[in-house]
Every structure is written in C-alpha cells, then in structure tokens.
C-alpha atoms as a PDB file:
ATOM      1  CA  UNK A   1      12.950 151.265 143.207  1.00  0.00           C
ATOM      2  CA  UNK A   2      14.110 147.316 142.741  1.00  0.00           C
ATOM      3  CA  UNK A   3      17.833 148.833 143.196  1.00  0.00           C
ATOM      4  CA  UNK A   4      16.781 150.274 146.555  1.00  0.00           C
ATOM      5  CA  UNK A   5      14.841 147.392 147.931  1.00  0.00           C
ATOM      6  CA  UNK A   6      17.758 145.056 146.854  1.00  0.00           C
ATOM      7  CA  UNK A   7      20.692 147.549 148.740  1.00  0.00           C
ATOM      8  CA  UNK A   8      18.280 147.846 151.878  1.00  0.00           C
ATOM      9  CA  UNK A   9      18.312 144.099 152.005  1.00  0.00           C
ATOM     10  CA  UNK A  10      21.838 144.200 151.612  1.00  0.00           C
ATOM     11  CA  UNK A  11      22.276 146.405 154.394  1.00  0.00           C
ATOM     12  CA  UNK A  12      19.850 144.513 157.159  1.00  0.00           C
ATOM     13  CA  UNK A  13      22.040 141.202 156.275  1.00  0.00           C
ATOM     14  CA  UNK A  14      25.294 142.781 156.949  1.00  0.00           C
ATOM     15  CA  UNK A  15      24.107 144.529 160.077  1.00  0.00           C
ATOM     16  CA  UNK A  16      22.871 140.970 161.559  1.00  0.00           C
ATOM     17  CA  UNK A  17      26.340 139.609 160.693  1.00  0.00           C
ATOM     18  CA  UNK A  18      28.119 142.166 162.112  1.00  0.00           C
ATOM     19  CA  UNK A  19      25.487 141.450 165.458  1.00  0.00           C
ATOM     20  CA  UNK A  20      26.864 137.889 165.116  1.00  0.00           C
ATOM     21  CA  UNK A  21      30.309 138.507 165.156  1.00  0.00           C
ATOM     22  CA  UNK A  22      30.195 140.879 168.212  1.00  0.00           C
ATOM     23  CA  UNK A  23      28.152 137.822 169.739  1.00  0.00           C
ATOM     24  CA  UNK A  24      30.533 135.412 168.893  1.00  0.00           C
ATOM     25  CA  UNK A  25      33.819 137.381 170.059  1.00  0.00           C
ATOM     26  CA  UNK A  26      31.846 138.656 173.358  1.00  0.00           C
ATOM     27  CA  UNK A  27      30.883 134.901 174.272  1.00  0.00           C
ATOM     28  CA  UNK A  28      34.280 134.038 174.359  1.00  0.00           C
ATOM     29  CA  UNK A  29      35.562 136.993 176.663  1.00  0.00           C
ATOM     30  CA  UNK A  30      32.060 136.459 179.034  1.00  0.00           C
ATOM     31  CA  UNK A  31      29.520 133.940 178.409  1.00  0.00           C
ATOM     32  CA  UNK A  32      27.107 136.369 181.099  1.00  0.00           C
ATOM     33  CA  UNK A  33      27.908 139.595 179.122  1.00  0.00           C
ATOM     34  CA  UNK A  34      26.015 137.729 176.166  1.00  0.00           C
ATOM     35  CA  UNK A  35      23.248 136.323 178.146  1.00  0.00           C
ATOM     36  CA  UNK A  36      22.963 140.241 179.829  1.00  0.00           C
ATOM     37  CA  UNK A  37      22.732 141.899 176.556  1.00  0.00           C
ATOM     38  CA  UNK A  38      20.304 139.314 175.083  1.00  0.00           C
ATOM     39  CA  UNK A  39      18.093 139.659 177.895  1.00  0.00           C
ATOM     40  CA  UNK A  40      18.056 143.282 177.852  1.00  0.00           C
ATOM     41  CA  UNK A  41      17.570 143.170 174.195  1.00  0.00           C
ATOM     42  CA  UNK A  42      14.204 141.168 174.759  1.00  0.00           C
ATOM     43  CA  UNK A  43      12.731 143.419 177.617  1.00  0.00           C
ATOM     44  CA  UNK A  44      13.375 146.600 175.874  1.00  0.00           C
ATOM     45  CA  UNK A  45      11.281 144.821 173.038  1.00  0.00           C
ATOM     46  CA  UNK A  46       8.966 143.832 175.114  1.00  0.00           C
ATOM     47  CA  UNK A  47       8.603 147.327 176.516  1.00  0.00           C
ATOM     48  CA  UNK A  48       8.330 149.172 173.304  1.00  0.00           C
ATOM     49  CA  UNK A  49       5.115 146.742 172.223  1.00  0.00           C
ATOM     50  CA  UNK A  50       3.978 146.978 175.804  1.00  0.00           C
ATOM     51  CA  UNK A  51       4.456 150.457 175.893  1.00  0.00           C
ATOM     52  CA  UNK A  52       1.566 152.979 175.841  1.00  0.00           C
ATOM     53  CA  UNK A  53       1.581 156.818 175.596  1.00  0.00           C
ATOM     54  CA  UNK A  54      -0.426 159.388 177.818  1.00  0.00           C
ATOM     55  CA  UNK A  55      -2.641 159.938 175.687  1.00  0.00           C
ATOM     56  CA  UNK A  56      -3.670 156.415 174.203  1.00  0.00           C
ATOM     57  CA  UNK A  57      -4.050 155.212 177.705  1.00  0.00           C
ATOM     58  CA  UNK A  58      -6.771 158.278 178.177  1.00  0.00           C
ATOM     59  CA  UNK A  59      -8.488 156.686 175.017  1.00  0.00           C
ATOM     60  CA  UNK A  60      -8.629 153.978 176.290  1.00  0.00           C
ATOM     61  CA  UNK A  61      -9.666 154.768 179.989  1.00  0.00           C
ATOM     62  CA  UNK A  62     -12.314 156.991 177.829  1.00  0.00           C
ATOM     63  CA  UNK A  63     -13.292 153.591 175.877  1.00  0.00           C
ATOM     64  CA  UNK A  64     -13.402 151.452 178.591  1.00  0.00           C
ATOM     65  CA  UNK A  65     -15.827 153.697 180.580  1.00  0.00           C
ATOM     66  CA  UNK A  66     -18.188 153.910 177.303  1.00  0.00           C
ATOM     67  CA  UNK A  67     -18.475 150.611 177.056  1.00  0.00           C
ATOM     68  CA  UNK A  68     -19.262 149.776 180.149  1.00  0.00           C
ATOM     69  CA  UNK A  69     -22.123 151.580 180.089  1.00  0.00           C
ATOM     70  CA  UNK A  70     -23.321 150.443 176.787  1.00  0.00           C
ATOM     71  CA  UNK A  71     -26.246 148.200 177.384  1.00  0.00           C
ATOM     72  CA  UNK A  72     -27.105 149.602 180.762  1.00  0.00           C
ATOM     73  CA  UNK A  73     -30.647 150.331 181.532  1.00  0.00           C
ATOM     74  CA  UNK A  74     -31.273 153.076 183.650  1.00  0.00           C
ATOM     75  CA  UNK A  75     -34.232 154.347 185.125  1.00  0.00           C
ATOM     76  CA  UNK A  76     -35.540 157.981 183.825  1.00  0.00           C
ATOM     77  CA  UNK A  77     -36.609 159.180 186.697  1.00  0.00           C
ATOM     78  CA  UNK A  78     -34.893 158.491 190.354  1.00  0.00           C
ATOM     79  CA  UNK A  79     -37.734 159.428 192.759  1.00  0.00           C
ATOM     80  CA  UNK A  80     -36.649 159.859 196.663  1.00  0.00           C
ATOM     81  CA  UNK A  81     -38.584 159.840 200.220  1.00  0.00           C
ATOM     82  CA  UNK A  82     -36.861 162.804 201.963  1.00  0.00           C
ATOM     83  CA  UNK A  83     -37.704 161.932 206.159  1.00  0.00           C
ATOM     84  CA  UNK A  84     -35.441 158.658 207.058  1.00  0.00           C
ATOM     85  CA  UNK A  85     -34.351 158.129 203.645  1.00  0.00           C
ATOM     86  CA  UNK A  86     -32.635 161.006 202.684  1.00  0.00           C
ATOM     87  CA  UNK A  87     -31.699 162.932 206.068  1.00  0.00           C
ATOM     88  CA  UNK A  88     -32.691 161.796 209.635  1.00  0.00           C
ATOM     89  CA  UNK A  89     -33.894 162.624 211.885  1.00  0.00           C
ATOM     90  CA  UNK A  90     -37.936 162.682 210.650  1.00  0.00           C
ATOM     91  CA  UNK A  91     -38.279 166.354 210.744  1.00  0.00           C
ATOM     92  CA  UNK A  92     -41.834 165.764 213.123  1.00  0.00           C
ATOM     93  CA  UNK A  93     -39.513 165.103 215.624  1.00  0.00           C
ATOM     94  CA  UNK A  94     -38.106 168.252 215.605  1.00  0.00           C
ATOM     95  CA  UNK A  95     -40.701 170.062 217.744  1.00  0.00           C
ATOM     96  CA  UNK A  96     -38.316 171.601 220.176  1.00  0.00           C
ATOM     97  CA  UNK A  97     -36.985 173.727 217.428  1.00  0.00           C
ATOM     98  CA  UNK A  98     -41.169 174.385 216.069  1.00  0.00           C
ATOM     99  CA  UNK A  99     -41.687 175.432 219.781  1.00  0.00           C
ATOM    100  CA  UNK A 100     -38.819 177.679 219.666  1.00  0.00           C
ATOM    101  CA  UNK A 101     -39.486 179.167 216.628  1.00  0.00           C
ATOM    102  CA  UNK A 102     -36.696 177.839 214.959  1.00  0.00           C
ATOM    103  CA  UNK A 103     -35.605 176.180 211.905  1.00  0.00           C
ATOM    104  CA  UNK A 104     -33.375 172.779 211.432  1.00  0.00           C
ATOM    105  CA  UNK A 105     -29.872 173.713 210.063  1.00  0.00           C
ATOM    106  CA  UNK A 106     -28.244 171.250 207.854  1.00  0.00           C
ATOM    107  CA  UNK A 107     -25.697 169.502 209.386  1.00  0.00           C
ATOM    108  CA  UNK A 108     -26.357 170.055 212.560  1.00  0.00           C
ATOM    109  CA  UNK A 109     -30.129 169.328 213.479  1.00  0.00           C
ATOM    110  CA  UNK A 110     -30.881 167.269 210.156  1.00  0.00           C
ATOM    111  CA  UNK A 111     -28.018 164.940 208.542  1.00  0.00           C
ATOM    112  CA  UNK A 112     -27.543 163.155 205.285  1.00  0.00           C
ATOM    113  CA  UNK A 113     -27.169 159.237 205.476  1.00  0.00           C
ATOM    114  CA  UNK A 114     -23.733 158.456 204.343  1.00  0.00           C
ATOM    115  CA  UNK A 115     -25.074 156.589 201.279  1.00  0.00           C
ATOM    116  CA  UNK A 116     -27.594 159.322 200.335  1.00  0.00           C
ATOM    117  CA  UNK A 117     -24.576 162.025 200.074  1.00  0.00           C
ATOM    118  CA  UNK A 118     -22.325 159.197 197.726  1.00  0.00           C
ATOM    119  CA  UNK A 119     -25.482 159.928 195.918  1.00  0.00           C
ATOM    120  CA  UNK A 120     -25.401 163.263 195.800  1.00  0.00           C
ATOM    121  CA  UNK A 121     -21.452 163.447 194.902  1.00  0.00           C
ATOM    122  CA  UNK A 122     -22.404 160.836 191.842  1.00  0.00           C
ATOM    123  CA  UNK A 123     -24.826 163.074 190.631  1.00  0.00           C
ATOM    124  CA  UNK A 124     -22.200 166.090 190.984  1.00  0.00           C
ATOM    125  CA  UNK A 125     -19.683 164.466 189.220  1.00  0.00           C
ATOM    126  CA  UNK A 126     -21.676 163.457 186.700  1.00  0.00           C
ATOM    127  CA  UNK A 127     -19.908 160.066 185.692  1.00  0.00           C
ATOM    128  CA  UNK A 128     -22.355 157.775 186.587  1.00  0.00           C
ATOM    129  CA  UNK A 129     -26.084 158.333 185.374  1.00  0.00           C
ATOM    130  CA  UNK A 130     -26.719 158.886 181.930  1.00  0.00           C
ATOM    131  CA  UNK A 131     -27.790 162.614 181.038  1.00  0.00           C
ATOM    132  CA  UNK A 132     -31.626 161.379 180.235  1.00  0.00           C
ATOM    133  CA  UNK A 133     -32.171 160.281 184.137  1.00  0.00           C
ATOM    134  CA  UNK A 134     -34.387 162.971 186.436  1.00  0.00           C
ATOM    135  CA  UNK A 135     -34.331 163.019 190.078  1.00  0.00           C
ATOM    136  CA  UNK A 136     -37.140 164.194 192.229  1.00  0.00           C
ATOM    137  CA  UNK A 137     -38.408 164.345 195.607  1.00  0.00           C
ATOM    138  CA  UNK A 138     -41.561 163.252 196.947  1.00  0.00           C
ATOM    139  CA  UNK A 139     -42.569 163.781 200.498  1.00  0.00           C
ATOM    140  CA  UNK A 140     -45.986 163.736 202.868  1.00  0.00           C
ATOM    141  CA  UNK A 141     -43.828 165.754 205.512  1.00  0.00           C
ATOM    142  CA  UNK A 142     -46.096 167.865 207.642  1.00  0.00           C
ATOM    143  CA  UNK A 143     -43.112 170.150 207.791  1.00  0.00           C
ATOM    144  CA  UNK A 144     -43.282 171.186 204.151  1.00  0.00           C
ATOM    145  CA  UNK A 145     -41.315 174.549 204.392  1.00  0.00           C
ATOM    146  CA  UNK A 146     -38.836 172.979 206.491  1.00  0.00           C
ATOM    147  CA  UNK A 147     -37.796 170.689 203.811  1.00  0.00           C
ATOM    148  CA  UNK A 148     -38.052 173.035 200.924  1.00  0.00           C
ATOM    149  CA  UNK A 149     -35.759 174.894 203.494  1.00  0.00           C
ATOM    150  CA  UNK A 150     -33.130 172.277 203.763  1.00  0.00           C
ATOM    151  CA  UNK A 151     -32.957 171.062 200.103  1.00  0.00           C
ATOM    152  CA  UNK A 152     -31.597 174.706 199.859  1.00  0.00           C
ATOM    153  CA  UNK A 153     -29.226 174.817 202.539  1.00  0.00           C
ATOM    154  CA  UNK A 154     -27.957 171.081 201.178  1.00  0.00           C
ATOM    155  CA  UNK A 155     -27.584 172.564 197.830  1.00  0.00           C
ATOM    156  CA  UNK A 156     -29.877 169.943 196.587  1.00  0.00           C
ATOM    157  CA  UNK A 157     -31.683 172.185 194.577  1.00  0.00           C
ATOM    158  CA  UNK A 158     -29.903 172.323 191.143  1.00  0.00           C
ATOM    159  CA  UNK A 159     -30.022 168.283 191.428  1.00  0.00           C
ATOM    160  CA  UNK A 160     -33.687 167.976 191.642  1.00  0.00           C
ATOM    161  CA  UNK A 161     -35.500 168.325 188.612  1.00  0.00           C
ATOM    162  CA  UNK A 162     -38.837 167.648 190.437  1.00  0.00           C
ATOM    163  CA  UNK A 163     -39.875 168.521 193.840  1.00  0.00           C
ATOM    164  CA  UNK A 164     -43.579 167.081 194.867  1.00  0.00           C
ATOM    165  CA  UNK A 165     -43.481 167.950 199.105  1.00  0.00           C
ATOM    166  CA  UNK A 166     -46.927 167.983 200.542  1.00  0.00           C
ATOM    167  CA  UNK A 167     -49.005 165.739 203.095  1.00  0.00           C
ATOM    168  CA  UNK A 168     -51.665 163.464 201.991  1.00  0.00           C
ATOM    169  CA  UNK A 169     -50.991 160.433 199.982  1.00  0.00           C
ATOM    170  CA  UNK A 170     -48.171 159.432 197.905  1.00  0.00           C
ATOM    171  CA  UNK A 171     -49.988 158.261 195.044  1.00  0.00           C
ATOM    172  CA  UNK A 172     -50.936 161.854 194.416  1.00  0.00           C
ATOM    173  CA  UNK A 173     -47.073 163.060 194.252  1.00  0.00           C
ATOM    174  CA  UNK A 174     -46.501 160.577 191.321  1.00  0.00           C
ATOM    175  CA  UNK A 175     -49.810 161.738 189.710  1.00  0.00           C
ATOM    176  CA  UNK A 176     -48.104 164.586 189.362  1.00  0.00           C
ATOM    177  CA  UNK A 177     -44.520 163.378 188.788  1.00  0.00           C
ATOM    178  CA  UNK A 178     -46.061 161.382 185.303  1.00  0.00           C
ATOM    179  CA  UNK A 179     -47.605 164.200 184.168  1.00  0.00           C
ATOM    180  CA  UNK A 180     -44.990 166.954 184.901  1.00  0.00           C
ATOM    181  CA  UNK A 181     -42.522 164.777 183.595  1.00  0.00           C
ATOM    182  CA  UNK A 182     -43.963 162.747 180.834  1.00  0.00           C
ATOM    183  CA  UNK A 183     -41.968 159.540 182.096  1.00  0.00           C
ATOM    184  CA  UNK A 184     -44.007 156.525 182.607  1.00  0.00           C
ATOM    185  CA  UNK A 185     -44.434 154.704 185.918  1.00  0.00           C
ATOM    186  CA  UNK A 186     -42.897 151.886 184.694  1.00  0.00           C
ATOM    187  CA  UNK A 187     -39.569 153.863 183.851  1.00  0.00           C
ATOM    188  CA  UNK A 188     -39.491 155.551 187.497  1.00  0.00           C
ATOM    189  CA  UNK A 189     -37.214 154.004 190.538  1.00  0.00           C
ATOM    190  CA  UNK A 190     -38.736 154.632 194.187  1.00  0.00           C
ATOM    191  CA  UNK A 191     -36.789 154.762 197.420  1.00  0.00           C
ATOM    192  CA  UNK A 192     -38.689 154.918 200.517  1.00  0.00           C
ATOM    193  CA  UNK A 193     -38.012 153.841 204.238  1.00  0.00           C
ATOM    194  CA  UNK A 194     -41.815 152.776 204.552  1.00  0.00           C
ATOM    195  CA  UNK A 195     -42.978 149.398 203.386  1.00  0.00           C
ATOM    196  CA  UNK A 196     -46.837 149.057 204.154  1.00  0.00           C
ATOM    197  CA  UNK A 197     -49.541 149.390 206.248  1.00  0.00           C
ATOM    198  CA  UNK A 198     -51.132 153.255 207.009  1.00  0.00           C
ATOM    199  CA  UNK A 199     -48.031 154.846 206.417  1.00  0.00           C
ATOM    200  CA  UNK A 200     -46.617 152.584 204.263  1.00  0.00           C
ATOM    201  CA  UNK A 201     -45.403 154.031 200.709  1.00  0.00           C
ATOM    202  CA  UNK A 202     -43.338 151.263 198.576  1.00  0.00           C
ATOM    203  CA  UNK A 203     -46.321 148.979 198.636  1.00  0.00           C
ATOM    204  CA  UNK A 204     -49.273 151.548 197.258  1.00  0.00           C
ATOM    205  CA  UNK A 205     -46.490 153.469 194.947  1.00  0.00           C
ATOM    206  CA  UNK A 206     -44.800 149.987 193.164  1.00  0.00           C
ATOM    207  CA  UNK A 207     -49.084 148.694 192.441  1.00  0.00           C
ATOM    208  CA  UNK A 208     -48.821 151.896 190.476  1.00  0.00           C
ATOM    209  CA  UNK A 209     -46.087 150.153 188.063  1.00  0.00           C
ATOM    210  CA  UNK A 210     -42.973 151.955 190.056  1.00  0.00           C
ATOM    211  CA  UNK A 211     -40.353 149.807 190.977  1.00  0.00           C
ATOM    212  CA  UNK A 212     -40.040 151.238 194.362  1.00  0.00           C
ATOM    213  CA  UNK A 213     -36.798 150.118 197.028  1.00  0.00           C
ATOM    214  CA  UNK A 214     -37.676 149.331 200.863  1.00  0.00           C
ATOM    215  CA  UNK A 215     -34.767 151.175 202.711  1.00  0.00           C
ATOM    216  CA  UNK A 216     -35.800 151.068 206.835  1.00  0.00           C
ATOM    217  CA  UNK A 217     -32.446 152.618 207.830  1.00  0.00           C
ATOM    218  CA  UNK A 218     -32.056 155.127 205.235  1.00  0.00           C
ATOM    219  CA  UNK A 219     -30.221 155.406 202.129  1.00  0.00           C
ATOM    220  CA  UNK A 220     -27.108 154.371 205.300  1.00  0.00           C
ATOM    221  CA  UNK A 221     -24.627 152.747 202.174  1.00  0.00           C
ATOM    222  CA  UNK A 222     -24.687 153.456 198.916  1.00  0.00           C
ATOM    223  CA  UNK A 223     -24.966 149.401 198.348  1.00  0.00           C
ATOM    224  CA  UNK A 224     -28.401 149.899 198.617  1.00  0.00           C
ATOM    225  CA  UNK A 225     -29.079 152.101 195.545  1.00  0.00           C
ATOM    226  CA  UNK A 226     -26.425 149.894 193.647  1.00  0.00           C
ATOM    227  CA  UNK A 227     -27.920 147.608 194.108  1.00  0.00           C
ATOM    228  CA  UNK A 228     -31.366 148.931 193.036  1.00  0.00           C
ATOM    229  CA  UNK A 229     -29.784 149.877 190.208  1.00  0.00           C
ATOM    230  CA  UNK A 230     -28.742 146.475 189.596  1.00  0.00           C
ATOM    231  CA  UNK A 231     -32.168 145.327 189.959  1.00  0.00           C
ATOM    232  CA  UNK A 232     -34.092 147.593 188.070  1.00  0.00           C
ATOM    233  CA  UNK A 233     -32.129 146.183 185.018  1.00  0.00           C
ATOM    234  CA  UNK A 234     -33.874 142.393 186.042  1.00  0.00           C
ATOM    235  CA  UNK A 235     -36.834 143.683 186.764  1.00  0.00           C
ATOM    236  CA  UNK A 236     -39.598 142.261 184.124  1.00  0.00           C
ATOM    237  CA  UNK A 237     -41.543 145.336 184.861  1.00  0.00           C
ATOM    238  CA  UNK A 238     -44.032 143.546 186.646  1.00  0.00           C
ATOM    239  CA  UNK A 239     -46.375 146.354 188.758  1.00  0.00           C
ATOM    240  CA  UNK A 240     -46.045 145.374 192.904  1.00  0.00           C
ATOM    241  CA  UNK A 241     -42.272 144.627 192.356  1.00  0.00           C
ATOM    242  CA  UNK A 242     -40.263 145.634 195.760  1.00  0.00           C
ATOM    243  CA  UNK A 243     -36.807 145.609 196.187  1.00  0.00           C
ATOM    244  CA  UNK A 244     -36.694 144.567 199.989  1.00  0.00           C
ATOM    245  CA  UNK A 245     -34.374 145.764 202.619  1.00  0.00           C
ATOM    246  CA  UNK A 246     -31.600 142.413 201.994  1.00  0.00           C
ATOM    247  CA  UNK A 247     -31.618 143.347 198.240  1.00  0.00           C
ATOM    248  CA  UNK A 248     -33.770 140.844 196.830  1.00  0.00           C
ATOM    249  CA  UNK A 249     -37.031 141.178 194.777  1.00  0.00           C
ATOM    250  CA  UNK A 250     -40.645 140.465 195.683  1.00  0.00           C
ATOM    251  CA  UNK A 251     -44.042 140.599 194.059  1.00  0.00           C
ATOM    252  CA  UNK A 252     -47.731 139.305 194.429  1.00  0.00           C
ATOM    253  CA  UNK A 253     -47.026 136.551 192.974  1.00  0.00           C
ATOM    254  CA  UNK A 254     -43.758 135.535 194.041  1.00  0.00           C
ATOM    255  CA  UNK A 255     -45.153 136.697 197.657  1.00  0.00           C
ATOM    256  CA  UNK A 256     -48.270 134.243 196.885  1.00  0.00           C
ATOM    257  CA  UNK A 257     -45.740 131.435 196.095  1.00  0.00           C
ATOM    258  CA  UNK A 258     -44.024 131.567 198.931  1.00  0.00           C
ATOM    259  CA  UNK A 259     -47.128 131.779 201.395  1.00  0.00           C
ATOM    260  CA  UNK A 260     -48.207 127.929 199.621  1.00  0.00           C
ATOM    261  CA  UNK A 261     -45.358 126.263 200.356  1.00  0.00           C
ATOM    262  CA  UNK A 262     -44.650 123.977 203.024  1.00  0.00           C
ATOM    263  CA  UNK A 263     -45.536 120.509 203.579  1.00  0.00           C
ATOM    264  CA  UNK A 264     -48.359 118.604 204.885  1.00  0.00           C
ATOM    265  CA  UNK A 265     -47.636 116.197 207.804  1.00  0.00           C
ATOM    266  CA  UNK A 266     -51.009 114.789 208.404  1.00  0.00           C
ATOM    267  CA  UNK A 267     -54.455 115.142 206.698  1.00  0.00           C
ATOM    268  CA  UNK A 268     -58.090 115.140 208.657  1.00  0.00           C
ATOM    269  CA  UNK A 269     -60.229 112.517 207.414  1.00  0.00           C
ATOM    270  CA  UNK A 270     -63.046 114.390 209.094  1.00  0.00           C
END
C-alpha cells in the first residue's frame, strides 16, 4: 500500500511538470494562448464546484420550500362571508332572476373577486396551507339555496370542509363551527365585508376570540388574505382583534388609546 501511495505521488509530480513545460514552451510561441488556457482552466473549475445536477437542485427547491414554512403559524380553520366577500353581487339583489323564477349561474350573474379565486387555486394546488387548516363558509344570506347552489356550480364544494348558510346571527354559525369542528375560536381566521353596526359581523364574531379580517370590497386581491395571514401570526390572541381594511390591527384597547389622545389647548377654570 506505501509502494502505491509513493508511485501515485510520483505520477501527480511528473504530470504538473510536464503542465509546466507545455506552459513554458507555449508562452514563448503566444503569451495570450497561455493566459486563454489558464482562464479556461479556472472557469471550468469553477463550473464543476458551481455545478448542480437535476436532481440536487429539486432537493433543494424541495428544502427550501420546507423550511420556509417551518415556524409558520397557521390558522386551523379559514372561515369565509360568501355575499361581497366571496362573489358579488349580494345575491338579495338578484330579485329579477327570484321574480323570474330563475337561478344565478356562476360566472355570469354571480362572480368571484379576483383575490377570492387566487384563493381557491392555492387551496387546489395545495402548496400553500398546511394539511391541518379547514375552510368553511358562514353566511346569513336570505337566499340560502341559492348559495348552496353556486358553491356547486363553483366547484367549491370539495374545498369546504364546513358549510354553516342560514339567516339570523353570525354568532350562531360559529356556535356551530366550534363544535362541529372541535377548533377553538381562538385558532379560527374570519373574513367578512361587514364591520359593525346591525349588520355588522367582524365586530360581534372577533369579541368571540376570532380574529376576524374587515374586507369592504371583497376578497378584490389576494394581498388582503396575505396579509391576514401575516397578521394572524402577530396576533397576541387578544379577543376584539380586527384586521382593518388598510391591513393594520385594532382592538378595544388599542381603539381606547387612540380615542385619549390629543392635546389640551386650554383648560376651564369654571
């Protein structure tokens, strides 16, 4: 084994010298020739280190995608308004076709916002949410067998793991969502085109512990549940947490807060 290290060493040195002596006899017939051939010696080197097969690059596309995911918090359940969040229009204003005695046909009396069907093609493709999120529906529609209608005809169906469409209050729909579901409020992300008031649905849904997202034009980009997404990963689970329309984050308190501030420019003795 010594005898064959020894002649291998042998062999390397008289290689290089025979390298050297090429050098030295090309540099005198063309200095460029040299600096061509050394030059091309260095980038093929630096192409064979550089150099990565088909199959270790899908590795490491594979890798890449795992890890960025790792660390991600996602909600367990994704929860959406149908009318003016989903599709538009509302489907009350649809009487002509109630009159008629027709139905709405997808794609031509009701439409998906353009953010709500990136949605739809992420939850397809099934790259982006983990396999331990739900999705479900929850509507006060009047028009209840309308929508049940068009969730077919958008092939919605076999995404929706939860369908709660009925009028009344919205509370009510994720009374039933927690118990059919056995995911906690607090692990549950709302989008809704109504803030507050009598028909208001983010306000009365997020006191419940939901973080719920304000959307008044629809699900229009799919910024906007990115972006929720984003937040629900800051949120401190606080219960009245909204995600408002310009992507930022409100609560009672922080809502207090900002109510008591200003400044006082002048102070009544009286």
């Amino acid at each position: 084994a010594g005898m064959k290290r020894l002649s291998m060493a042998l062999s390397r040195i008289a290689n290089r010298e025979k390298c050297l002596l090429w050098l030295s006899l090309a540099f005198v017939c063309s200095p460029s020739a040299v600096a061509f051939v050394t030059k091309s010696t260095l980038q093929s080197k630096e192409q064979r280190y550089d150099c990565v097969s088909p199959r270790e690059d899908m590795t490491l596309s594979m890798a890449k995608a795992t890890n960025d995911s790792v660390g991600k918090k996602f909600p367990k359940l994704i929860v959406l308004d149908l009318d003016n969040t989903v599709w538009t229009p509302e489907l009350y204003q649809l009487r002509k076709l109630q009159r008629a005695n027709l139905v709405p046909v997808a794609n031509r009396d009701v439409k998906l916002f353009p953010g709500a069907q990136d949605l739809v093609a992420k939850i397809q493709a099934g790259d982006c949410f983990p396999a331990t999120t739900k999705f479900a529906v929850a509507s006060r529609t009047q028009s209840a067998d309308w929508a049940h209608d068009l969730l077919t005809q958008f092939n919605l169906r076999g995404l929706i793991d939860f369908v709660e469409i009925f009028p009344g209050n919205k509370k009510q729909h994720f009374d039933n969502l927690a118990r059919d579901s056995g995911i906690a409020f607090e692990d549950m992300l709302f989008f809704d085109d109504a803030r507050d008031g009598k028909y208001g649905n983010c306000e009365p849904v997020s006191q419940m512990g939901v973080l719920s997202v304000h959307c008044p034009g629809g699900l229009d980009t799919s910024a906007i549940w990115e972006t929720a997404l984003r937040r629900f990963e800051e949120w401190d689970k606080t219960p009245g947490t909204i995600v408002e329309w310009d992507g930022s984050m409100t609560n009672p308190t922080s809502l207090s807060m900002h109510q008591q501030e200003g400044i006082v420019k002048n102070v009544n003795a009286d």
